[in-house]
C-alpha atoms as a PDB file:
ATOM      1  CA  UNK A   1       6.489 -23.440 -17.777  1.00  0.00           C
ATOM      2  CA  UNK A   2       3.568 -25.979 -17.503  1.00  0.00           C
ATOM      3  CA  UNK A   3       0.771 -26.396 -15.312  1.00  0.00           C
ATOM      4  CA  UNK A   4       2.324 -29.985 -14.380  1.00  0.00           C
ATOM      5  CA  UNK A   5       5.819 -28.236 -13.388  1.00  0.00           C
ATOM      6  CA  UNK A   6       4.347 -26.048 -11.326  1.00  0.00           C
ATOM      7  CA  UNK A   7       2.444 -28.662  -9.574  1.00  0.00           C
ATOM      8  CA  UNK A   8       5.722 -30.525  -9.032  1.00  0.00           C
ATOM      9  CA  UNK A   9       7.734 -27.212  -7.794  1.00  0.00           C
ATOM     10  CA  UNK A  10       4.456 -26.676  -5.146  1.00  0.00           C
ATOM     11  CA  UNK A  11       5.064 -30.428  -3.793  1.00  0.00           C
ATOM     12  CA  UNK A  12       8.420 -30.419  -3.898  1.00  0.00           C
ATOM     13  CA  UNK A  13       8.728 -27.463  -2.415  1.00  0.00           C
ATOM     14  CA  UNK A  14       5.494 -27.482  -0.126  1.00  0.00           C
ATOM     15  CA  UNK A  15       7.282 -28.084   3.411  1.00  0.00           C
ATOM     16  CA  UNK A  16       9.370 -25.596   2.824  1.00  0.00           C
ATOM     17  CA  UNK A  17       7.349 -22.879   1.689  1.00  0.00           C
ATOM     18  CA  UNK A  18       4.903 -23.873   4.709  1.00  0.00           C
ATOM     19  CA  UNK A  19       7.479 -23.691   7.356  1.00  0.00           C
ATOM     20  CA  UNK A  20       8.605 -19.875   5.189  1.00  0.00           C
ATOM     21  CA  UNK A  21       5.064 -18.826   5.432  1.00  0.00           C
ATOM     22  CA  UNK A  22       4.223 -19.472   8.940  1.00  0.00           C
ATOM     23  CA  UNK A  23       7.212 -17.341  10.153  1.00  0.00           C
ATOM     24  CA  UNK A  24       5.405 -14.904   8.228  1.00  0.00           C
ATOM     25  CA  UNK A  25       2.275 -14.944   9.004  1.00  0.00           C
ATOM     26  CA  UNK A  26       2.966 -16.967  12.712  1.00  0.00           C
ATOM     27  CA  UNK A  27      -0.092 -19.175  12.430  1.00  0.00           C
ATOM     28  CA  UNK A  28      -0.514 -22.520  10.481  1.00  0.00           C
ATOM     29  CA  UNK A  29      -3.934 -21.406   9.688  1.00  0.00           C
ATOM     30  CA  UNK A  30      -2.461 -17.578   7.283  1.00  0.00           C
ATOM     31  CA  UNK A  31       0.153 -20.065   6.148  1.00  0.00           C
ATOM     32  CA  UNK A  32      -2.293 -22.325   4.118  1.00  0.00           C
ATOM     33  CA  UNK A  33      -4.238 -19.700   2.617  1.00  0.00           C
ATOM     34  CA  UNK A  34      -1.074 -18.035   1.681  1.00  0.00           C
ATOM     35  CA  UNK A  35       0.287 -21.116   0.523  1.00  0.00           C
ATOM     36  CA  UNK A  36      -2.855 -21.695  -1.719  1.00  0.00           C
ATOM     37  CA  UNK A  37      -2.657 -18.323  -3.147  1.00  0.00           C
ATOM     38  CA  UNK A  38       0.610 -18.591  -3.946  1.00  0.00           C
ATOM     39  CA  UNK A  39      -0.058 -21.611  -6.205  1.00  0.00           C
ATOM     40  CA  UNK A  40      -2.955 -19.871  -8.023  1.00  0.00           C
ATOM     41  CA  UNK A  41      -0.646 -16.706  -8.782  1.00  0.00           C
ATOM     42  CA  UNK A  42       1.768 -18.664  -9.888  1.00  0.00           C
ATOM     43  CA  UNK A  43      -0.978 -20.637 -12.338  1.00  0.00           C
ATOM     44  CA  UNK A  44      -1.883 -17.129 -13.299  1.00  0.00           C
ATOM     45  CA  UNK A  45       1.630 -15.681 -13.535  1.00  0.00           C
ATOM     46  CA  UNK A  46       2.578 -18.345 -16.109  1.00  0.00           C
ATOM     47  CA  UNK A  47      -0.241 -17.569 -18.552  1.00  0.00           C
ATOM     48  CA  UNK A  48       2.043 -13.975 -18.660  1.00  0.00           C
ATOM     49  CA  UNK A  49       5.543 -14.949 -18.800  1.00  0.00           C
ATOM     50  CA  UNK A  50       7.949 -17.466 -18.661  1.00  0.00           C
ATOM     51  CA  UNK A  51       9.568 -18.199 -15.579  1.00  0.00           C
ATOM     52  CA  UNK A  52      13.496 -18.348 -15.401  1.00  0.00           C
ATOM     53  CA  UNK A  53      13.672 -19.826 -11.810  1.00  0.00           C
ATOM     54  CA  UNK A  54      10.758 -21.162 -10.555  1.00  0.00           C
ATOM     55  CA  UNK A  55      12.020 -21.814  -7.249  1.00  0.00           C
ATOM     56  CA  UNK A  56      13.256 -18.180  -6.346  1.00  0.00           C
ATOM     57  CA  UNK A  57       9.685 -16.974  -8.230  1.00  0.00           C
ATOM     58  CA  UNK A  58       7.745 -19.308  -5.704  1.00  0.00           C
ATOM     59  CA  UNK A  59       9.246 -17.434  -2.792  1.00  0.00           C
ATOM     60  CA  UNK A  60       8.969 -14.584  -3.504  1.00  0.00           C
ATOM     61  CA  UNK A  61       5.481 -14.629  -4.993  1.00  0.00           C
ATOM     62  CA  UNK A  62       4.923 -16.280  -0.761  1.00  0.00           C
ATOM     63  CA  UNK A  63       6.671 -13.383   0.627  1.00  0.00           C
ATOM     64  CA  UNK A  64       3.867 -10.842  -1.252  1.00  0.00           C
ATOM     65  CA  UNK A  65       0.766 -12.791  -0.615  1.00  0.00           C
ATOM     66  CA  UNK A  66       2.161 -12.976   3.171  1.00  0.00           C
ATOM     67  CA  UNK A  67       2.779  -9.494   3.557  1.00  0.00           C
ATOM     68  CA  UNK A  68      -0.597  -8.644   1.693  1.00  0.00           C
ATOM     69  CA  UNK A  69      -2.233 -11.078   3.876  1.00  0.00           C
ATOM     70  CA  UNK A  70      -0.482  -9.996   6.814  1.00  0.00           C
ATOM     71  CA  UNK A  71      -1.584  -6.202   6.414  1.00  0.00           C
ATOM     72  CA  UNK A  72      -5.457  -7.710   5.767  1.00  0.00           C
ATOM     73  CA  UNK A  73      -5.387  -9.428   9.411  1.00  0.00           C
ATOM     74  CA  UNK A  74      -3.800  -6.109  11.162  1.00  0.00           C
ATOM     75  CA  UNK A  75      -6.326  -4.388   8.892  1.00  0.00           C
ATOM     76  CA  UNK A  76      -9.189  -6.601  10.624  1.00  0.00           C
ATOM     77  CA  UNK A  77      -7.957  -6.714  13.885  1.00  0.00           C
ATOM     78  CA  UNK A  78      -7.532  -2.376  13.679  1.00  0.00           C
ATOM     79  CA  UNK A  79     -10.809  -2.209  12.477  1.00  0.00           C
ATOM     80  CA  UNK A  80     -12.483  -4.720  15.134  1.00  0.00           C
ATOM     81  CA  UNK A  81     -11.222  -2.813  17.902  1.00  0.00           C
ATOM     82  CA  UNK A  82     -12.114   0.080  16.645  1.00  0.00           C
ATOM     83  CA  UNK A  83     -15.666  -0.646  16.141  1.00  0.00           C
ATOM     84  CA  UNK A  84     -15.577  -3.117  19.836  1.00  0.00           C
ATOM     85  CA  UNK A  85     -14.152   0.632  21.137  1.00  0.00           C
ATOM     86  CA  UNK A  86     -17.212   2.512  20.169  1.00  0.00           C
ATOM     87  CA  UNK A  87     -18.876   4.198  22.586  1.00  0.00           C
ATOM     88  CA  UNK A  88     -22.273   2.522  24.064  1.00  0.00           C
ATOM     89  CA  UNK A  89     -23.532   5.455  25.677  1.00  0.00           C
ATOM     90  CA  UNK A  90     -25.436   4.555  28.707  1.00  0.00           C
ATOM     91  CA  UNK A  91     -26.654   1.065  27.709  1.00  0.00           C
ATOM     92  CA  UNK A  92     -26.069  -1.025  30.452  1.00  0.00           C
ATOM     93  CA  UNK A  93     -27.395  -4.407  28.586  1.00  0.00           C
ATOM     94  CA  UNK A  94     -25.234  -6.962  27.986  1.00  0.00           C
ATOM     95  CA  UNK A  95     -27.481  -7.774  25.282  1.00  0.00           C
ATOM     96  CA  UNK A  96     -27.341  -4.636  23.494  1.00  0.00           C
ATOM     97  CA  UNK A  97     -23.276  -4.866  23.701  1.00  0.00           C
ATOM     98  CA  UNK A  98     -23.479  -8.098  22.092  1.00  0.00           C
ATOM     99  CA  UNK A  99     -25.844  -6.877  19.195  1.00  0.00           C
ATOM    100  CA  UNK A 100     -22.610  -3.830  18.849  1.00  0.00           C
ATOM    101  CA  UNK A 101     -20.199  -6.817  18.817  1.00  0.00           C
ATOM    102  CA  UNK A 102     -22.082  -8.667  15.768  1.00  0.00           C
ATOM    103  CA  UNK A 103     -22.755  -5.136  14.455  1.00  0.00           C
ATOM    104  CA  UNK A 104     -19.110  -4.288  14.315  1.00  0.00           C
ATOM    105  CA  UNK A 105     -18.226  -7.866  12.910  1.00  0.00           C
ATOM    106  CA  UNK A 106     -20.433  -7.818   9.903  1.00  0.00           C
ATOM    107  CA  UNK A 107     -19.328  -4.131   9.195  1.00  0.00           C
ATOM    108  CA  UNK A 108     -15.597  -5.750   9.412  1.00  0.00           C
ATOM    109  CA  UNK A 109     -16.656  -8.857   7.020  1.00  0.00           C
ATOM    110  CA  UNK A 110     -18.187  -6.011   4.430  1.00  0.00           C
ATOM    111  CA  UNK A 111     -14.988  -3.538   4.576  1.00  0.00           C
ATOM    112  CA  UNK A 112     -12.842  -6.450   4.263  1.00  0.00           C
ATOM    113  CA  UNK A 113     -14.993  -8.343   1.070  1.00  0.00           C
ATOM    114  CA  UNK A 114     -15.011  -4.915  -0.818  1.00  0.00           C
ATOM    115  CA  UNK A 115     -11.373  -4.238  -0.211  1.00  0.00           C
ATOM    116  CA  UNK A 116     -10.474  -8.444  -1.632  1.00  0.00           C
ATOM    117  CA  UNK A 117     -12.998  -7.306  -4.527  1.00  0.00           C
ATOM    118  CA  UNK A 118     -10.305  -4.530  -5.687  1.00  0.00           C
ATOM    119  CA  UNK A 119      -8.458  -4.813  -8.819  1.00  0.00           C
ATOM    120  CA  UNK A 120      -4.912  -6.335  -7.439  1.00  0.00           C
ATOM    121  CA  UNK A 121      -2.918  -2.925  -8.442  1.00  0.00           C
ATOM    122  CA  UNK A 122      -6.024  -0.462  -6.648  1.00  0.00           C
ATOM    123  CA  UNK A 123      -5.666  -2.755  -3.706  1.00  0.00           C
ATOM    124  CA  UNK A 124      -2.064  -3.219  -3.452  1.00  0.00           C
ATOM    125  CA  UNK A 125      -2.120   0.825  -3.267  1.00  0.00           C
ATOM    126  CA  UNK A 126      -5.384   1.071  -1.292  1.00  0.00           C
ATOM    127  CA  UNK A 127      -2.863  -1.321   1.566  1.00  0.00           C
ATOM    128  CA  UNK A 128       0.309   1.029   0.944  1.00  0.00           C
ATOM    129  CA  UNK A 129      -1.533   4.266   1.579  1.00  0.00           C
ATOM    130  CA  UNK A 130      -4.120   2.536   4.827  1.00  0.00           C
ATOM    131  CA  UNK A 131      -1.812   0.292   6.081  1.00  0.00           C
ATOM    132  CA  UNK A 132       1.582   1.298   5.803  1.00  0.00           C
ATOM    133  CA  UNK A 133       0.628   5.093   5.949  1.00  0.00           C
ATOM    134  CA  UNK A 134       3.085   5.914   2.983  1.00  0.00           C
ATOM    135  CA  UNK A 135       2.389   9.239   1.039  1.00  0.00           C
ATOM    136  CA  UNK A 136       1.497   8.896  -2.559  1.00  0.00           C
ATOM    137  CA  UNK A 137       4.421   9.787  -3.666  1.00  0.00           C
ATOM    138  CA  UNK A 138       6.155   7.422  -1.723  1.00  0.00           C
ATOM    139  CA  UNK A 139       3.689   4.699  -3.162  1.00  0.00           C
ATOM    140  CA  UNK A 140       4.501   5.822  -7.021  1.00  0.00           C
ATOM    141  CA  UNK A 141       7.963   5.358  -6.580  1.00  0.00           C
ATOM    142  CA  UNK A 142       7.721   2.089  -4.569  1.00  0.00           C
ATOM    143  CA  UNK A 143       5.188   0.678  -7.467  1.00  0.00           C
ATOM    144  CA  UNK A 144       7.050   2.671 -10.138  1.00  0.00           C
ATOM    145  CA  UNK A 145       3.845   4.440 -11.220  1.00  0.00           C
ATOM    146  CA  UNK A 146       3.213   8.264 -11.393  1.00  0.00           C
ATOM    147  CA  UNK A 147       1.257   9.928  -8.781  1.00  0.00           C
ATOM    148  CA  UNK A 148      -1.222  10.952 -10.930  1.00  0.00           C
ATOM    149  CA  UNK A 149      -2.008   7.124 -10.580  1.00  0.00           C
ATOM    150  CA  UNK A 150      -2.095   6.219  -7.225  1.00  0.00           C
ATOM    151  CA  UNK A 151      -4.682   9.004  -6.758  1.00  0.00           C
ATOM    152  CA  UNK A 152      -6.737   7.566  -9.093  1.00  0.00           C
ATOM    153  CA  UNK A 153      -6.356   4.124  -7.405  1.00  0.00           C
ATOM    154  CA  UNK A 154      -7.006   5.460  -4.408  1.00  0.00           C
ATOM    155  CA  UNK A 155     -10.054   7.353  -5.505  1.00  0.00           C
ATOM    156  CA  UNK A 156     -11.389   4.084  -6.819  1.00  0.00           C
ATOM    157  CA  UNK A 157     -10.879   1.971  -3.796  1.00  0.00           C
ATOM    158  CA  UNK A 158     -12.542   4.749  -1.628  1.00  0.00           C
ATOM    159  CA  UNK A 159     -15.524   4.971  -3.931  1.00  0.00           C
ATOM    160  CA  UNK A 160     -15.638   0.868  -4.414  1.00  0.00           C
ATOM    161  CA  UNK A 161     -15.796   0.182  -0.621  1.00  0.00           C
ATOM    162  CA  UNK A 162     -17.938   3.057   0.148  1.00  0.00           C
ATOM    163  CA  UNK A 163     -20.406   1.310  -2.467  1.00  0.00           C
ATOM    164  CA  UNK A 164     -20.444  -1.825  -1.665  1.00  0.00           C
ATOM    165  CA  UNK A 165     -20.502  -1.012   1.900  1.00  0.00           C
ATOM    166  CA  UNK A 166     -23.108   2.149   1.868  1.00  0.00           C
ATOM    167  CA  UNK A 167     -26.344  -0.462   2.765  1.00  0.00           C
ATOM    168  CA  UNK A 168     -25.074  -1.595   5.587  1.00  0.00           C
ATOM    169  CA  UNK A 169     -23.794   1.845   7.179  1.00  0.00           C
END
């Protein structure tokens, strides 16, 4: 499949796949990004393969960067109210609660920039294991990888974050 015929399946197609990934994601805003994503995987994907039916690939290609997507904003939201939840101790400033608040932000913007950084595979398992609590074996069978594997991905996305993040904390 061309670059062209993919163009034409994304315009063709573009309403549709809006309207799909906004009752996803249930904001116009997810549902653009996803929709842009989509369209570079599916640039990427067709360096790899051919496509049989491009149509039924589009969607479902949308339904993974949505669900990916979606567990990065719960991820972000979990994380903000975590570190908005930390205890201030006796400070009665507002100041000093704001300086937490921007704290807690930029420790959110450098969790969630190491975790995009991840090799697609170590993240997709990195979101399984954080997000939708599975066990690793659970996450082997789902990806149809062996254990041994998922450990190792796991390992790497602990020790990638930690590193990329270890200035700041």
């Amino acid at each position: 499949m061309e670059v062209s015929l993919i163009d034409a399946l994304h315009r063709s197609e573009g309403l549709a796949l809006q309207r799909f990934l906004q009752r996803l994601l249930g904001n116009p805003a997810d549902a653009a990004d996803a929709r842009q994503e989509t369209y570079l995987r599916l640039l990427k994907a067709i360096e790899r393969t051919e496509i049989e039916h491009p149509r039924v690939f589009l969607f479902f290609v949308a339904r993974n960067v949505a669900n990916t997507l979606g567990k990065r904003r719960r991820f972000e939201a979990d994380l903000f109210r975590s570190a908005t939840s930390l205890p201030l101790g006796d400070i009665a400033d507002d100041q000093s609660r704001i300086e937490q608040q921007v704290i807690a932000r930029q420790q959110l913007r450098l969790i969630a920039a190491a975790i995009d950084e991840l090799p697609p595979r170590c993240r997709e398992v990195f979101l399984l294991s954080a997000f939708d609590g599975l066990a690793n074996g659970e996450i082997a069978a789902r990806l149809g990888i062996c254990r041994n594997m998922v450990e190792k991905h796991l390992m790497k996305a602990l020790l990638r974050t930690r590193l990329s993040c270890r200035d700041f904390f």
